[in-house]
PDB file of N, CA and C in Angstrom:
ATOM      1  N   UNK A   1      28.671 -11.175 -11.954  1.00  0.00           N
ATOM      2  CA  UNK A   1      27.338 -10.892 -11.436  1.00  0.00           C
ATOM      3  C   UNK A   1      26.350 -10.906 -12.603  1.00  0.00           C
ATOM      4  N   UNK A   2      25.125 -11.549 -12.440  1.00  0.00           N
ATOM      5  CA  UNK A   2      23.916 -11.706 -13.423  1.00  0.00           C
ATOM      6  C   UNK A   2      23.329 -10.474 -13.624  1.00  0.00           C
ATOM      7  N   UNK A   3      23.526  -9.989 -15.028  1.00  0.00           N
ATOM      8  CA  UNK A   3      22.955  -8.878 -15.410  1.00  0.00           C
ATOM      9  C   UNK A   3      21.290  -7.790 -14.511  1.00  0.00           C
ATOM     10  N   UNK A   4      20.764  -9.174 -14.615  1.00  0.00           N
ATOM     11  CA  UNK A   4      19.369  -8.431 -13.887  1.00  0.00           C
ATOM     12  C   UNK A   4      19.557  -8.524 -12.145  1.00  0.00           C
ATOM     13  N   UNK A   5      20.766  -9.358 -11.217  1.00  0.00           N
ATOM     14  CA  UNK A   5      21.039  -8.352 -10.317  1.00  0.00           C
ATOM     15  C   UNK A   5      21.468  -7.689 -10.085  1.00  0.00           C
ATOM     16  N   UNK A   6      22.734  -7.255 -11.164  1.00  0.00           N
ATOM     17  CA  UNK A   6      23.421  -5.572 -11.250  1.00  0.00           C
ATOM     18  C   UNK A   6      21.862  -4.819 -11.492  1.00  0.00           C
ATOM     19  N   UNK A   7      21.300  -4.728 -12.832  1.00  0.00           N
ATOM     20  CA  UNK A   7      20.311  -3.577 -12.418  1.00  0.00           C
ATOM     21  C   UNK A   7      19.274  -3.588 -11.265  1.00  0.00           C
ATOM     22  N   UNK A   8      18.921  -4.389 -10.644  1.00  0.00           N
ATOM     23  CA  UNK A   8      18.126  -4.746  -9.488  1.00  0.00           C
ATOM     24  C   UNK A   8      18.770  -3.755  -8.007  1.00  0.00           C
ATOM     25  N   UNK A   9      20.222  -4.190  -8.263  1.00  0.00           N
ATOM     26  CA  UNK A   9      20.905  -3.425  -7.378  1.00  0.00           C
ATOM     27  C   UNK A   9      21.227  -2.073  -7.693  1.00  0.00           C
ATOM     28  N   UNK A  10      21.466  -1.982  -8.830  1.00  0.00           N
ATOM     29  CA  UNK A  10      21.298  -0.196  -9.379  1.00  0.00           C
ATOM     30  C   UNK A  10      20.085   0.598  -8.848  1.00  0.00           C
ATOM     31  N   UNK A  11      18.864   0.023  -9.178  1.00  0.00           N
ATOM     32  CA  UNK A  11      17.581   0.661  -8.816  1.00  0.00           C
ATOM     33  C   UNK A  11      17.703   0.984  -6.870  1.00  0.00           C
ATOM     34  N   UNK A  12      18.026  -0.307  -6.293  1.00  0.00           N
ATOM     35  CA  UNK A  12      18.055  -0.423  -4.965  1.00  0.00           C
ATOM     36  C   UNK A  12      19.211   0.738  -4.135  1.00  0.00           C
ATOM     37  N   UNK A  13      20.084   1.115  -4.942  1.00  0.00           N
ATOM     38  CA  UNK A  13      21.235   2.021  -4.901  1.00  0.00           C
ATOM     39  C   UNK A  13      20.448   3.208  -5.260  1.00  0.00           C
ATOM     40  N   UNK A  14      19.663   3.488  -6.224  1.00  0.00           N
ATOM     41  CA  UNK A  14      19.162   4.783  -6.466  1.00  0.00           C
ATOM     42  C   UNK A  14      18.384   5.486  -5.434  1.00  0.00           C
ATOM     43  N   UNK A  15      17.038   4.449  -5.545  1.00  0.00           N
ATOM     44  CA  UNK A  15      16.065   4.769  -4.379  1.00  0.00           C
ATOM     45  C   UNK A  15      17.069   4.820  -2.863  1.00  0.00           C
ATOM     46  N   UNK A  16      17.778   4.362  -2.584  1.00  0.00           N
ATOM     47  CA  UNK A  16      18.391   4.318  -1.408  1.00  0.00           C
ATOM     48  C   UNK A  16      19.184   5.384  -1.226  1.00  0.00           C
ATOM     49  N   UNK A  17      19.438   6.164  -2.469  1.00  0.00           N
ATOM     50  CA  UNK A  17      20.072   7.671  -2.139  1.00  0.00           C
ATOM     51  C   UNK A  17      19.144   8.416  -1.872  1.00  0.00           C
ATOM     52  N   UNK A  18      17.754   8.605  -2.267  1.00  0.00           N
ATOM     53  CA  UNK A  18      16.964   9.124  -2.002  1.00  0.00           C
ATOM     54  C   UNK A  18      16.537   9.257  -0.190  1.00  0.00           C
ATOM     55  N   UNK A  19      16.835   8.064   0.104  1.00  0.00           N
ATOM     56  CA  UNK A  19      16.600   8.372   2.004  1.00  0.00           C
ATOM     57  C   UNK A  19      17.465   8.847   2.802  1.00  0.00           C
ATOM     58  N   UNK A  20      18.386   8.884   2.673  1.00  0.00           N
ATOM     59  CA  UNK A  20      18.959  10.288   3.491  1.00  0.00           C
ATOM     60  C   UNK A  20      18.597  11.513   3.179  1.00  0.00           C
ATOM     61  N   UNK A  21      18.439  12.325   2.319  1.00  0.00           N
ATOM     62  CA  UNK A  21      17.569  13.694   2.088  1.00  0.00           C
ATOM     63  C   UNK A  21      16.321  13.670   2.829  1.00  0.00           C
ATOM     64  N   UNK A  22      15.597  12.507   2.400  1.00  0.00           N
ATOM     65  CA  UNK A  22      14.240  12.613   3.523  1.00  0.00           C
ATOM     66  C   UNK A  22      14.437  12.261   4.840  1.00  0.00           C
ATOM     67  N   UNK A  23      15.110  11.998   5.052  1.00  0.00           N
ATOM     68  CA  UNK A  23      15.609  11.725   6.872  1.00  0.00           C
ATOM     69  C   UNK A  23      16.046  13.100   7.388  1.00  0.00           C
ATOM     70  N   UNK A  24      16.745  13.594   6.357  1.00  0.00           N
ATOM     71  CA  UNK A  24      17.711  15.136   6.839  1.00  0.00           C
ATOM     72  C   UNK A  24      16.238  15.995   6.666  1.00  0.00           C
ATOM     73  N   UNK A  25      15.186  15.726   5.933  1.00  0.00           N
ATOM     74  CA  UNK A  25      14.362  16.952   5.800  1.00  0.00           C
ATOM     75  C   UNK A  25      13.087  16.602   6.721  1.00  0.00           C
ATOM     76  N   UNK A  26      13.328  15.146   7.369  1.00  0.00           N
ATOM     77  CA  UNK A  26      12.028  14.918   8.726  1.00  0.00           C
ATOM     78  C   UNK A  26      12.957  15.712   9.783  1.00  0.00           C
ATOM     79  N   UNK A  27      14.316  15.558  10.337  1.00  0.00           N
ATOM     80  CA  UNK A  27      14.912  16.265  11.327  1.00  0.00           C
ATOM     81  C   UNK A  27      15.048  17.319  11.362  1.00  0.00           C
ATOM     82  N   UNK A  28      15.268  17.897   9.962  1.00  0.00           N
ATOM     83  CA  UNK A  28      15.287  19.800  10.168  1.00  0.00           C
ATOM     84  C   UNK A  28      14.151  20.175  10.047  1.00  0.00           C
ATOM     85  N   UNK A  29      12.662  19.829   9.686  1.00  0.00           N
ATOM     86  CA  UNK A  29      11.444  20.494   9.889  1.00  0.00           C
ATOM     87  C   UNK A  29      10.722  19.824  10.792  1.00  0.00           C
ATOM     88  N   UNK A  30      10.863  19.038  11.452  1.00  0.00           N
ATOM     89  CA  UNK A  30      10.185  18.762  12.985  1.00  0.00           C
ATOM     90  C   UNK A  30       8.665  18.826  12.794  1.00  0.00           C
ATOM     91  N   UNK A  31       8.242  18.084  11.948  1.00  0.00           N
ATOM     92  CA  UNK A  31       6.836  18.361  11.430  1.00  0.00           C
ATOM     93  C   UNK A  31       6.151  16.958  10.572  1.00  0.00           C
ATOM     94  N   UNK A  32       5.408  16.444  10.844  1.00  0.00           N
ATOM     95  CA  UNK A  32       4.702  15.302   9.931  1.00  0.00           C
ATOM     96  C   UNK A  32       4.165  15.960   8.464  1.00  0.00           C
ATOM     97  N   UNK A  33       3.817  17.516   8.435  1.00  0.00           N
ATOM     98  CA  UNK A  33       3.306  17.747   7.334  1.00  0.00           C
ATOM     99  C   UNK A  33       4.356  17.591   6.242  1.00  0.00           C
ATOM    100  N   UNK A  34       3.026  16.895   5.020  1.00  0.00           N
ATOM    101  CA  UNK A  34       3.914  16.506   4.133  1.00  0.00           C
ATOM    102  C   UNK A  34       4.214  15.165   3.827  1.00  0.00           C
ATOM    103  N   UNK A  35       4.352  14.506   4.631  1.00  0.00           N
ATOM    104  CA  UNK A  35       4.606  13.007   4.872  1.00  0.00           C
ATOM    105  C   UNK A  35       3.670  12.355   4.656  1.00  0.00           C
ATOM    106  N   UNK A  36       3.566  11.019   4.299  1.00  0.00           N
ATOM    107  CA  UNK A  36       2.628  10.000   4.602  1.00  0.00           C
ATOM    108  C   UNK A  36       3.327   8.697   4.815  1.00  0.00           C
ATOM    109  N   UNK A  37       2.950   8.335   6.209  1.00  0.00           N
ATOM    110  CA  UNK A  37       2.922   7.225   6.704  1.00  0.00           C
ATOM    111  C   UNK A  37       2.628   5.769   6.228  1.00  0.00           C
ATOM    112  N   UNK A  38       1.948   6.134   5.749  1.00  0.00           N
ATOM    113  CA  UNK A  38       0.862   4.829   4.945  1.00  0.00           C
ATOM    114  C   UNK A  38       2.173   4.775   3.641  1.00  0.00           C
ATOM    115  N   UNK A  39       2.663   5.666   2.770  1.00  0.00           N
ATOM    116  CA  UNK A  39       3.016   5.264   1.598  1.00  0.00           C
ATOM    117  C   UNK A  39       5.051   4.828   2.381  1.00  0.00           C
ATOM    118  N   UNK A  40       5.314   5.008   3.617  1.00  0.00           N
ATOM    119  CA  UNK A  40       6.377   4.701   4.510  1.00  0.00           C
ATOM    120  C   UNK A  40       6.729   3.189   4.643  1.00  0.00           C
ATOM    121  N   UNK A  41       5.432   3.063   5.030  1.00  0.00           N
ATOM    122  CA  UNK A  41       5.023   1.092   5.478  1.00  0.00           C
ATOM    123  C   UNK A  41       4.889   0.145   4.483  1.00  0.00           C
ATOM    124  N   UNK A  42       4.643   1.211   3.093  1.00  0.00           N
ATOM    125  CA  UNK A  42       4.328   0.061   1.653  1.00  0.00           C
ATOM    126  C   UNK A  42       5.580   0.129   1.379  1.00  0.00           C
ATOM    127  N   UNK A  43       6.039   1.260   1.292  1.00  0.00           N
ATOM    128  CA  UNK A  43       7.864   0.734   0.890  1.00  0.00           C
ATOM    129  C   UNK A  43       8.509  -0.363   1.719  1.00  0.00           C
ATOM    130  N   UNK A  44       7.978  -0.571   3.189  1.00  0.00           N
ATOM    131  CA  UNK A  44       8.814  -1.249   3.781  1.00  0.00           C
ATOM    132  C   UNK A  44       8.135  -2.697   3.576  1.00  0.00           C
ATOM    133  N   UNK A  45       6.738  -2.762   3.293  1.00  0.00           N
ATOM    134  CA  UNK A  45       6.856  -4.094   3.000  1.00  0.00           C
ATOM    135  C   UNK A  45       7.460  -4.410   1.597  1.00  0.00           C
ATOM    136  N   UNK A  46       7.486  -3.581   0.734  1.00  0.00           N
ATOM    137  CA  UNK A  46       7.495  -3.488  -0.610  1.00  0.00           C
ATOM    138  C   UNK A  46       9.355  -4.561  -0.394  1.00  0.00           C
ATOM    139  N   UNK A  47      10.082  -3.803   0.451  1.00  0.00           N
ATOM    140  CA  UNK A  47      11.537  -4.028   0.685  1.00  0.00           C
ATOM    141  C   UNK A  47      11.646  -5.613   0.855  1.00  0.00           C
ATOM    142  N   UNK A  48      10.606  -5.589   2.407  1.00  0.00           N
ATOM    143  CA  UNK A  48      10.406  -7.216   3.257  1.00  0.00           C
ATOM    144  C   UNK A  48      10.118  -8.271   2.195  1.00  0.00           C
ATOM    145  N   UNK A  49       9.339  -8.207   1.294  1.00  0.00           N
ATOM    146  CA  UNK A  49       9.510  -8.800  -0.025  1.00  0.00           C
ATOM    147  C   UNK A  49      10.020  -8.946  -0.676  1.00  0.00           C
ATOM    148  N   UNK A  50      11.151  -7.879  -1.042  1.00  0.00           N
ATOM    149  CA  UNK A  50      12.305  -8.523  -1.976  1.00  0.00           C
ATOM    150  C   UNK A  50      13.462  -9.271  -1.341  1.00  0.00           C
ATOM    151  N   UNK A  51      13.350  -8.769   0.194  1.00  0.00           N
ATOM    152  CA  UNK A  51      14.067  -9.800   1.189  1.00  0.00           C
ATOM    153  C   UNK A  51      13.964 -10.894   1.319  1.00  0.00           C
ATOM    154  N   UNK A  52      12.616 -11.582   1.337  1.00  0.00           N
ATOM    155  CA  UNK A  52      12.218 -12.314   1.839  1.00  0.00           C
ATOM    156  C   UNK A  52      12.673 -13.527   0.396  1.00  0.00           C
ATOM    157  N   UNK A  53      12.318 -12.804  -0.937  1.00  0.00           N
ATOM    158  CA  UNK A  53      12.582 -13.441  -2.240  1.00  0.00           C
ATOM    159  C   UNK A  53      14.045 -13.736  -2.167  1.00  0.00           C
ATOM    160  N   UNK A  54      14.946 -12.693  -1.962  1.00  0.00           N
ATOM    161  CA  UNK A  54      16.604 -13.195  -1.504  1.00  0.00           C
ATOM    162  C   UNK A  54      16.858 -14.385  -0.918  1.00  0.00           C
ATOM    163  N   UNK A  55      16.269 -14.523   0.546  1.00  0.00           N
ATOM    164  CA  UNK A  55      16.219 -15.383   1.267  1.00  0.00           C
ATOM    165  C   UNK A  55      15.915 -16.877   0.492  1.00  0.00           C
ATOM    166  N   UNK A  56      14.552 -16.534   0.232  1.00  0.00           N
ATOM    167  CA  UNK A  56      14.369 -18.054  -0.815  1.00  0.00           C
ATOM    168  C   UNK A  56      15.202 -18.616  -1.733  1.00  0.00           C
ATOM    169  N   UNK A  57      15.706 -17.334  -2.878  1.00  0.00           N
ATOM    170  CA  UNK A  57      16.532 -18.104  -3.479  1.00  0.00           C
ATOM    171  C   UNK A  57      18.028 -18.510  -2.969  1.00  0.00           C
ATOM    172  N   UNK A  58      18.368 -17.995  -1.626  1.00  0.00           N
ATOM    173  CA  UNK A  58      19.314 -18.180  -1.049  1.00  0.00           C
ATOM    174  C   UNK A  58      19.256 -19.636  -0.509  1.00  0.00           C
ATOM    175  N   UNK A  59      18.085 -20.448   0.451  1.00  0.00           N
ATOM    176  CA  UNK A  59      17.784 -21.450   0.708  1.00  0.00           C
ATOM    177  C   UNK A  59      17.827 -22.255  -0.446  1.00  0.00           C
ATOM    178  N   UNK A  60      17.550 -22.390  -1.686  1.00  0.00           N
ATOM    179  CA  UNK A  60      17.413 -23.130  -2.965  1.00  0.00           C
ATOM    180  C   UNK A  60      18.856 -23.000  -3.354  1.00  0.00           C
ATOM    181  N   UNK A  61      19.157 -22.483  -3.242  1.00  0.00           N
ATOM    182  CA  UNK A  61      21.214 -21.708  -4.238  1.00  0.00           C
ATOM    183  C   UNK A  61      21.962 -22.346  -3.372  1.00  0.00           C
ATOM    184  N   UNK A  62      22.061 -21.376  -2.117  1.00  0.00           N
ATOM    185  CA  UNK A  62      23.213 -21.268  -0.867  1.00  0.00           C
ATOM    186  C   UNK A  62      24.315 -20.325  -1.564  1.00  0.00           C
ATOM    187  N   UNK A  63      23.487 -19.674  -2.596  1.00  0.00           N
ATOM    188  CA  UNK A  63      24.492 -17.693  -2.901  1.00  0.00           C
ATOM    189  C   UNK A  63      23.141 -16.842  -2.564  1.00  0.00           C
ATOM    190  N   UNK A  64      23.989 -16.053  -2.174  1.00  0.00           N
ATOM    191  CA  UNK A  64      23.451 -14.942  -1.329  1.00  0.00           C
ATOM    192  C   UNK A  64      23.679 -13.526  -2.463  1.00  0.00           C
ATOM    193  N   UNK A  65      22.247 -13.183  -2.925  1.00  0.00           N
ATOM    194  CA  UNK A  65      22.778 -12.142  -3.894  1.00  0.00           C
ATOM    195  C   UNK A  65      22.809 -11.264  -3.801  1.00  0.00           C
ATOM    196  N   UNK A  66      23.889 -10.073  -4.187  1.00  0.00           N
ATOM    197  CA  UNK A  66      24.414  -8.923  -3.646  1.00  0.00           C
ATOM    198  C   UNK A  66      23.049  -7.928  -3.472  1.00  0.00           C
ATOM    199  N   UNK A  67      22.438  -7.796  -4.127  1.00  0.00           N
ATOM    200  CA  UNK A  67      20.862  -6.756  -4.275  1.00  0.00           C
ATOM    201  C   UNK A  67      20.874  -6.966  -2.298  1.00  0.00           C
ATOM    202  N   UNK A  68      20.545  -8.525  -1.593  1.00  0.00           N
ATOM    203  CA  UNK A  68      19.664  -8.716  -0.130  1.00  0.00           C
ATOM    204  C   UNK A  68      20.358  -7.359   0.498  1.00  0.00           C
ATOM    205  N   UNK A  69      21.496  -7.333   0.237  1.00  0.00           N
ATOM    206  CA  UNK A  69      22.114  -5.888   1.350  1.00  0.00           C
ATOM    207  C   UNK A  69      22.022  -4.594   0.941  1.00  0.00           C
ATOM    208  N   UNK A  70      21.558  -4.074  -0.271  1.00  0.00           N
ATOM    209  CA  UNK A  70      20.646  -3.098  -0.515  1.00  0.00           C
ATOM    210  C   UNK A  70      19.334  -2.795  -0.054  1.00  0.00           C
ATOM    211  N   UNK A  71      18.807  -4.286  -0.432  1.00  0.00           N
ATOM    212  CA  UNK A  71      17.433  -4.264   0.764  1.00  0.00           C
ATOM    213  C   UNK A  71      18.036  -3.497   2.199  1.00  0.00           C
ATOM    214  N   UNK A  72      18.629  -4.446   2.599  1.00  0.00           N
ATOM    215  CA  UNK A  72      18.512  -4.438   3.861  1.00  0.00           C
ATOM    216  C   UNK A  72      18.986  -3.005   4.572  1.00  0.00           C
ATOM    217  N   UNK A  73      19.759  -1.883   3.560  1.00  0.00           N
ATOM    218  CA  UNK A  73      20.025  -0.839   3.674  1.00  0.00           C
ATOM    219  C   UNK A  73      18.833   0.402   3.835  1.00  0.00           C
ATOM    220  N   UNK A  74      18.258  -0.122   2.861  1.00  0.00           N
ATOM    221  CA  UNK A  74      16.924   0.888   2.196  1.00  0.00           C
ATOM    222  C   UNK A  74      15.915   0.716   3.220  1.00  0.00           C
ATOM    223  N   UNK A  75      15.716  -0.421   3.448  1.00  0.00           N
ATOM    224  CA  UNK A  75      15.092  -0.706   4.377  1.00  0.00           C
ATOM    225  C   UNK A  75      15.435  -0.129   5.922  1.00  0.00           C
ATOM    226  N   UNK A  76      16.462  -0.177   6.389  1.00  0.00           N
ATOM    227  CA  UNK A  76      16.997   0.850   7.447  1.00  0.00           C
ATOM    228  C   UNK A  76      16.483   2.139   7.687  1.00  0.00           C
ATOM    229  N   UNK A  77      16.798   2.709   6.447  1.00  0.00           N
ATOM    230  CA  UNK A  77      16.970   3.598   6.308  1.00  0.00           C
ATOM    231  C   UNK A  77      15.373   4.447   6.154  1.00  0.00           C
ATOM    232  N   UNK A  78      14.520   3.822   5.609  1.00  0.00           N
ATOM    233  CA  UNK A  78      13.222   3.938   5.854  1.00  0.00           C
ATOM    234  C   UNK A  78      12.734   3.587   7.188  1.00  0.00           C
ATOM    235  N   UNK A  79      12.879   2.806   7.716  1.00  0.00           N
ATOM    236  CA  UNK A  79      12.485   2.412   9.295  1.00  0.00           C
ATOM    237  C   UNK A  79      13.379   3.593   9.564  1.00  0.00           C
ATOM    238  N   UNK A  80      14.470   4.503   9.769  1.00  0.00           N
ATOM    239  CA  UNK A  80      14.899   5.604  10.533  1.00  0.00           C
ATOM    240  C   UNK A  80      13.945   6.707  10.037  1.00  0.00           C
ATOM    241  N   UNK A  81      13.218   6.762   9.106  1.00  0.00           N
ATOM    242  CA  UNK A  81      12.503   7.923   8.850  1.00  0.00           C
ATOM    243  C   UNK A  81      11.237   7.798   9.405  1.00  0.00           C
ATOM    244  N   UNK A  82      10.748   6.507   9.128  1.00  0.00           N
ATOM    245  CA  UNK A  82       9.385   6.121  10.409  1.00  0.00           C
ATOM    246  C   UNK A  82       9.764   6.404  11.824  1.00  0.00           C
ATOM    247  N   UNK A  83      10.896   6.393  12.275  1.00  0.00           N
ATOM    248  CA  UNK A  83      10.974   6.655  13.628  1.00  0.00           C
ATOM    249  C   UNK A  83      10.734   8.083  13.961  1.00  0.00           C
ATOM    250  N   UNK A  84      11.475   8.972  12.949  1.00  0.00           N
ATOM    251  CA  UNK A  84      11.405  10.226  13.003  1.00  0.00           C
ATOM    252  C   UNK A  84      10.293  10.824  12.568  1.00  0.00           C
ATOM    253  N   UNK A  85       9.002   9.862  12.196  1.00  0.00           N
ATOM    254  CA  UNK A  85       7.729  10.935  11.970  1.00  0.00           C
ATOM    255  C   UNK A  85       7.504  10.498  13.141  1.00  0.00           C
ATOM    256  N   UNK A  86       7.455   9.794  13.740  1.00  0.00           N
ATOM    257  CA  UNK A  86       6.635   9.628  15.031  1.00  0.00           C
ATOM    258  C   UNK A  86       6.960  10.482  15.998  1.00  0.00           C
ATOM    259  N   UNK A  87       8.478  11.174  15.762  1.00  0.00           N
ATOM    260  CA  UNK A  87       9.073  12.123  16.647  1.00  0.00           C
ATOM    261  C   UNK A  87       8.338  13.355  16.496  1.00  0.00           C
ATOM    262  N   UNK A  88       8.635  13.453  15.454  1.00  0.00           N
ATOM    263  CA  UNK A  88       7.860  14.962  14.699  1.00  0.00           C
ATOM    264  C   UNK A  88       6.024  14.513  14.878  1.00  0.00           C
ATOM    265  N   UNK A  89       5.715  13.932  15.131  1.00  0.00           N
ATOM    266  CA  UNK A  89       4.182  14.319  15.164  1.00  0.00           C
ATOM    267  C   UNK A  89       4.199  14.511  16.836  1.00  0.00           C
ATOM    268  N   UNK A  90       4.504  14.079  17.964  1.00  0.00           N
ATOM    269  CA  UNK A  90       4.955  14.659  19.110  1.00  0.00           C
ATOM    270  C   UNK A  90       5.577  15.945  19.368  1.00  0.00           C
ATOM    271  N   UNK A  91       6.045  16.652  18.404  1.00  0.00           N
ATOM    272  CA  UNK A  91       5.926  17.860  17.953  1.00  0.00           C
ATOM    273  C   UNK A  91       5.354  18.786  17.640  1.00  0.00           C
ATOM    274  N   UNK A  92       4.627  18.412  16.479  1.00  0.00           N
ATOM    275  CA  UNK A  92       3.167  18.511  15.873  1.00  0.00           C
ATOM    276  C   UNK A  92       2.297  18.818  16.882  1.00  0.00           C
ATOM    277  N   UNK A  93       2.295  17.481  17.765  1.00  0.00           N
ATOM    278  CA  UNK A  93       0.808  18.016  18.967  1.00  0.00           C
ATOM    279  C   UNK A  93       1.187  18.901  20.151  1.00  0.00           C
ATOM    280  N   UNK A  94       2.318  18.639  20.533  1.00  0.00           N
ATOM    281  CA  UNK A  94       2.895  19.886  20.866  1.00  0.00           C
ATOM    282  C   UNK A  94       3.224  21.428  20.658  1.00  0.00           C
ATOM    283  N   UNK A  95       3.010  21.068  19.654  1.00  0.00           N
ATOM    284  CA  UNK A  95       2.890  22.494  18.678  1.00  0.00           C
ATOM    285  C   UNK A  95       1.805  23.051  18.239  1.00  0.00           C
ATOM    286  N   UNK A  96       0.385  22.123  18.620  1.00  0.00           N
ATOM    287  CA  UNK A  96      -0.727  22.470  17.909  1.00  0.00           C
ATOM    288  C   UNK A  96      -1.071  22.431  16.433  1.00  0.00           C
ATOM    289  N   UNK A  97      -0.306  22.034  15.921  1.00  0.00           N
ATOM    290  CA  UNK A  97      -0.245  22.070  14.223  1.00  0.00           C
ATOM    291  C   UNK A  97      -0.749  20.988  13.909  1.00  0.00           C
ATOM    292  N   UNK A  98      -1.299  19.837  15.099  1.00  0.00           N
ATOM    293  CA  UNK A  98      -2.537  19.102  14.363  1.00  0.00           C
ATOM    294  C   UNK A  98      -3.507  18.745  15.361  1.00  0.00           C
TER     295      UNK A  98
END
């Protein structure tokens, strides 16, 4: 494996441990406060872009480099936490807390 996609995939492995804690801490506080949405959607295009760069050099290559399925993890895994603010702000207005 090419040095700069082991660390590419290191970074993508790091940040990607990071989203389960924030998934576990949108479901146990049932609450949007705290969150931002807006900085949710830049990660995910931020992701769709390095996907999308996989893809290309995948069409040009025909290798598929190990990093695209980190994307495609992190990326999950952020779209499950967007789902769950939307839960929690139905909460929120239910709750009066906004």
């Amino acid at each position: 494996m090419d040095i700069a996609v082991l660390c590419e995939s290191l970074m993508l492995i790091i940040f990607g441990c990071s989203w389960p804690a924030n998934i576990y801490k949108s479901l146990t506080s049932k609450t949007t406060l705290g969150k931002s949405l807006v900085f949710e959607v830049l990660v995910v295009i931020g992701y769709l872009c390095g996907i999308t760069a996989k893809i290309i050099i995948f069409n040009r290559t025909g290798a598929m480099q190990a990093s695209f399925w980190f994307y495609l993890a992190d990326i999950l895994l952020v779209c499950t936490d967007i789902v769950l603010y939307f839960r929690n702000l139905k909460i929120d207005k239910r709750m009066g807390r906004i």
